[in-house]
N, C-alpha and C. Protein backbone atom coordinates (compact mmCIF):
# COMPACT_ATOMS: atom_id res chain seq x y z
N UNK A 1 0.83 -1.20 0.00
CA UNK A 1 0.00 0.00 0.00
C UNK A 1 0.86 1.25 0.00
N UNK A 2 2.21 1.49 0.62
CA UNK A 2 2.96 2.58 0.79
C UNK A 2 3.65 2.57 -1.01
N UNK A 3 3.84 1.87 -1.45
CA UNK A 3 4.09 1.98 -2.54
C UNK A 3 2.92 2.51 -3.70
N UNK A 4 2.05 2.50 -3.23
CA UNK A 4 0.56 3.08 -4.09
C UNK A 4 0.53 4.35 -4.11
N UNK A 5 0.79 5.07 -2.88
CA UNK A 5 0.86 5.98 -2.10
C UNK A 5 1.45 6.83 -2.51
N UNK A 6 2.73 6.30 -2.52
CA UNK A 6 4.48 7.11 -3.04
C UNK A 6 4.00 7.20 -4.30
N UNK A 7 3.29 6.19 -5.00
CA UNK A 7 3.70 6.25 -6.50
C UNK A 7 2.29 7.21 -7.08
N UNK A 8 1.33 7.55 -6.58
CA UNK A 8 0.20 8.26 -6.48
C UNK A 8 0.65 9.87 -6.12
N UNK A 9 1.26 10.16 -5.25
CA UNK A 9 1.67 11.27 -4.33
C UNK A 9 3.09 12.00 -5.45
N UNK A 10 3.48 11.15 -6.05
CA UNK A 10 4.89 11.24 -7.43
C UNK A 10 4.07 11.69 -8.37
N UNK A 11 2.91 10.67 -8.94
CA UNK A 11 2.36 11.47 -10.29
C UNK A 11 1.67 12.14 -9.97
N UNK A 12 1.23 13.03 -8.90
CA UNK A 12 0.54 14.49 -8.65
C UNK A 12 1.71 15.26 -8.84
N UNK A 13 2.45 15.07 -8.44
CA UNK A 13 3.55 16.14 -8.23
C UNK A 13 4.20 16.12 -10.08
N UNK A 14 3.84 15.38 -10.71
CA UNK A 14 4.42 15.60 -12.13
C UNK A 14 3.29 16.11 -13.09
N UNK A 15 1.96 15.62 -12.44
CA UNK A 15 1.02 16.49 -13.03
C UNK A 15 1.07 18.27 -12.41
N UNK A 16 1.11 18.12 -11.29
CA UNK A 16 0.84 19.42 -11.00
C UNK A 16 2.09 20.91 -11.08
N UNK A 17 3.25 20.18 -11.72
CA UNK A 17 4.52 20.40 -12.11
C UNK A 17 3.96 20.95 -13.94
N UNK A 18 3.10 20.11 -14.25
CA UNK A 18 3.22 20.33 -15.95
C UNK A 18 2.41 21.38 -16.34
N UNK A 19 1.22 21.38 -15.39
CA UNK A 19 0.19 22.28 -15.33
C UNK A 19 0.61 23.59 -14.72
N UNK A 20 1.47 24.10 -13.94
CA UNK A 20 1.83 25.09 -13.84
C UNK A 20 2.76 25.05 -14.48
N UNK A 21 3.32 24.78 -15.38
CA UNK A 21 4.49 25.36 -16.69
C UNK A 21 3.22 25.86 -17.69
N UNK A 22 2.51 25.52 -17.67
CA UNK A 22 1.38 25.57 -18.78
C UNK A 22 0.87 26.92 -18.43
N UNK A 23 0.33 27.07 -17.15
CA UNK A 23 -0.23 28.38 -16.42
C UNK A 23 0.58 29.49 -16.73
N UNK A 24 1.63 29.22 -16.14
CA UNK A 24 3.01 30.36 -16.29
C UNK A 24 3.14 30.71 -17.28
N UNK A 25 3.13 29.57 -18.70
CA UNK A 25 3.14 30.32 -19.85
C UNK A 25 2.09 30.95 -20.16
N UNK A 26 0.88 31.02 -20.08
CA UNK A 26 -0.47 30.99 -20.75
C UNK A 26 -0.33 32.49 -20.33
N UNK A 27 -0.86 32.51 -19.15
CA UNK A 27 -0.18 34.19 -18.37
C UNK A 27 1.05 35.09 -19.00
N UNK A 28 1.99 34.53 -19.17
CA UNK A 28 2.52 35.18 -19.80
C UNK A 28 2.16 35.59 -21.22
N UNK A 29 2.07 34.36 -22.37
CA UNK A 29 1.41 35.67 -23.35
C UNK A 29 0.23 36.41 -23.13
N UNK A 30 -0.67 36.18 -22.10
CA UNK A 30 -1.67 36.95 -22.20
C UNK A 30 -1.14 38.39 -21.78
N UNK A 31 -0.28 38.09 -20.58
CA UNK A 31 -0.04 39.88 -20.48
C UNK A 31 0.72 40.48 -21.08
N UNK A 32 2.08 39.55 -22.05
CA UNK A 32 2.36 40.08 -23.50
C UNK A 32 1.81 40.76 -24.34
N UNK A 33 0.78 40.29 -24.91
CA UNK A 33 -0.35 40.58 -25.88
C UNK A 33 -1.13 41.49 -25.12
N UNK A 34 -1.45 41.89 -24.17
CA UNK A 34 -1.87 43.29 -23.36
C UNK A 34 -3.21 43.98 -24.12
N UNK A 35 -3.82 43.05 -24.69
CA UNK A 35 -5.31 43.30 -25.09
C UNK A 35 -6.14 43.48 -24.21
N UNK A 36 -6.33 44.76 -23.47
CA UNK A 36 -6.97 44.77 -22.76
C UNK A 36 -6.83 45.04 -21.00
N UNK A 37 -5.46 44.66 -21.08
CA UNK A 37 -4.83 44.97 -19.82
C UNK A 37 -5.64 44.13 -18.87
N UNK A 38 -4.96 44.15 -17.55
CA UNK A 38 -5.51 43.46 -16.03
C UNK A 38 -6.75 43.37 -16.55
N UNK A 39 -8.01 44.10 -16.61
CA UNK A 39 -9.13 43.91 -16.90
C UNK A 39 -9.67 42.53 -17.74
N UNK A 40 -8.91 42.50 -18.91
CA UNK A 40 -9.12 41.65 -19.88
C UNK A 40 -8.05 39.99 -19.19
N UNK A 41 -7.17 39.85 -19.13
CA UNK A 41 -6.54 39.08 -17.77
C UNK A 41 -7.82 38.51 -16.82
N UNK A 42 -8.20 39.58 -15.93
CA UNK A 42 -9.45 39.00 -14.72
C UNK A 42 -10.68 38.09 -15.82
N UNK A 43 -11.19 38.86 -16.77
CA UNK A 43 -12.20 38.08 -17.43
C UNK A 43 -11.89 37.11 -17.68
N UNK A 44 -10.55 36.33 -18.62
CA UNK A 44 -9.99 35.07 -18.72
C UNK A 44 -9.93 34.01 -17.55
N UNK A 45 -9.34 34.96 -16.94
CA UNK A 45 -9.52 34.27 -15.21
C UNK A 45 -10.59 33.29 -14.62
N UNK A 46 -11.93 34.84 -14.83
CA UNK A 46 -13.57 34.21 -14.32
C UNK A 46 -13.91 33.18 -14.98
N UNK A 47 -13.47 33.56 -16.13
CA UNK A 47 -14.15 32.90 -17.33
C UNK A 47 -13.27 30.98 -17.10
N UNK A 48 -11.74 30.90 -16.71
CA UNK A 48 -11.08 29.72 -16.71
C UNK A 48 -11.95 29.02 -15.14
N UNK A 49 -11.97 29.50 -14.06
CA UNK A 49 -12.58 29.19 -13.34
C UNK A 49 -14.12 28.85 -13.05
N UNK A 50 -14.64 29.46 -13.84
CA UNK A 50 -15.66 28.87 -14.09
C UNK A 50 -15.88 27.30 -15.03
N UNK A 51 -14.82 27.31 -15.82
CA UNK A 51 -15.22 26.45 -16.26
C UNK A 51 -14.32 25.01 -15.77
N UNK A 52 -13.84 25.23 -14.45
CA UNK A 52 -13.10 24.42 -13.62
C UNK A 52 -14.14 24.19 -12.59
N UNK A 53 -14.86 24.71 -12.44
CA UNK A 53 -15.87 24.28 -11.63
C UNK A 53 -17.23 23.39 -12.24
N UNK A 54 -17.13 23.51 -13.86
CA UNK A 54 -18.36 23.30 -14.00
C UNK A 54 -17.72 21.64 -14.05
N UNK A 55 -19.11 20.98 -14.83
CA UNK A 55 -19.23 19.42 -14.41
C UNK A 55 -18.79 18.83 -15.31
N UNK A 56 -18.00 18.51 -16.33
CA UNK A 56 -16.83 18.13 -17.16
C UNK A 56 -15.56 19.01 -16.82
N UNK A 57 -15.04 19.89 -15.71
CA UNK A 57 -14.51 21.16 -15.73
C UNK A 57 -13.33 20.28 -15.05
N UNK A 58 -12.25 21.22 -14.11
CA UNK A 58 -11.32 20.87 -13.40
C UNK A 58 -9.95 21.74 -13.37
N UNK A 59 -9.34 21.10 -12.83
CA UNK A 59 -7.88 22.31 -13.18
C UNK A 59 -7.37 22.77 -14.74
N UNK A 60 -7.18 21.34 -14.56
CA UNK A 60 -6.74 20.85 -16.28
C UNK A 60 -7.57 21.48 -17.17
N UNK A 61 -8.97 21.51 -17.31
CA UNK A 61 -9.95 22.01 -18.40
C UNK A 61 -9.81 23.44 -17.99
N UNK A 62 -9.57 24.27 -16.99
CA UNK A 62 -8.97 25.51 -16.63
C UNK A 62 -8.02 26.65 -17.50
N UNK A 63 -6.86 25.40 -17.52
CA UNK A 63 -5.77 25.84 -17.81
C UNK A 63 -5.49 25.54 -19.36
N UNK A 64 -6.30 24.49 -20.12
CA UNK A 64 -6.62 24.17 -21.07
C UNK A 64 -6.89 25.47 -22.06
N UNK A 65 -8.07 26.15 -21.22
CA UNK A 65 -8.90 27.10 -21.66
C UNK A 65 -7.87 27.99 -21.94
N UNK A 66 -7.26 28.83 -20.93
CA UNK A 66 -6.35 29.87 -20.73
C UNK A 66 -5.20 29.74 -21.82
N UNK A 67 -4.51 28.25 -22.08
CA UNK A 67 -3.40 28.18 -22.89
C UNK A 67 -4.12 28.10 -24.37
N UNK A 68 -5.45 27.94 -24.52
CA UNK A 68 -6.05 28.25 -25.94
C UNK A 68 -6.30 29.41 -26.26
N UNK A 69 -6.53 30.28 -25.12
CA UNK A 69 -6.80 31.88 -25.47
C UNK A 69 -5.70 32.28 -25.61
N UNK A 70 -4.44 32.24 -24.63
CA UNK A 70 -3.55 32.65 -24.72
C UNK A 70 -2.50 32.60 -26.39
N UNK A 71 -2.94 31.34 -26.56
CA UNK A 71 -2.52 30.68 -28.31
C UNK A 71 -2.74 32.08 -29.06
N UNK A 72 -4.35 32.49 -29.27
CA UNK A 72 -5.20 33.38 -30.28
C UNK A 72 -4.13 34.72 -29.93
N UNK A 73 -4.27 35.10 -28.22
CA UNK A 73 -3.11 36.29 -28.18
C UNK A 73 -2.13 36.49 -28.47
N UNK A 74 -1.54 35.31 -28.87
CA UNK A 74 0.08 35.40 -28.94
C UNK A 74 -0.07 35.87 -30.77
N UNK A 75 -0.82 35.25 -31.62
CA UNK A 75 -1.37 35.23 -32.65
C UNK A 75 -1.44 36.79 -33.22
N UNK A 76 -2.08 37.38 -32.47
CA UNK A 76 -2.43 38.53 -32.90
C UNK A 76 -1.47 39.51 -32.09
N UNK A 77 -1.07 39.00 -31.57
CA UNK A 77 0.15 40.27 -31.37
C UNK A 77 -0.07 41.19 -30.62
N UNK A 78 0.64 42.08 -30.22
CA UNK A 78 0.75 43.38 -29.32
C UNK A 78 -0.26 44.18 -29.64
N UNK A 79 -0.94 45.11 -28.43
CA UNK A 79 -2.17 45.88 -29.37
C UNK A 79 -1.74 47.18 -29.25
């Protein structure tokens, strides 16, 4: 059982390792791309959290969201 444990308690820590490289970036082009400033940032935000809460939702579908918007910003460039 301690081996379930360890090896359970390891792949959180490599999931939750990948998902904040993902975050960190996503954030970053968004406030690169500065469409909108903090304002436009918080809406992405509501908008990622909400859909981490909803009922197919979660961290992952969160951050999912954010690194797809963030994609379109990086896309279009500086405003």
């Amino acid at each position: 059982m301690k081996d379930t444990k360890e090896f359970v308690a390891g792949w959180q820590s490599i999931v939750e390792d990948h998902v904040l490289r993902d975050l960190a970036g996503a954030i970053d082009k968004l406030g690169a791309a500065d469409q909108g400033g903090t304002e436009s940032l918080a809406r992405h935000l509501t908008h990622a959290f909400q859909v981490a809460a909803g009922p197919k939702g979660g961290v992952q579908a969160a951050v999912s969201y954010l690194c797809e918007i963030a994609g379109h910003a990086e896309q279009a460039g500086p405003a």
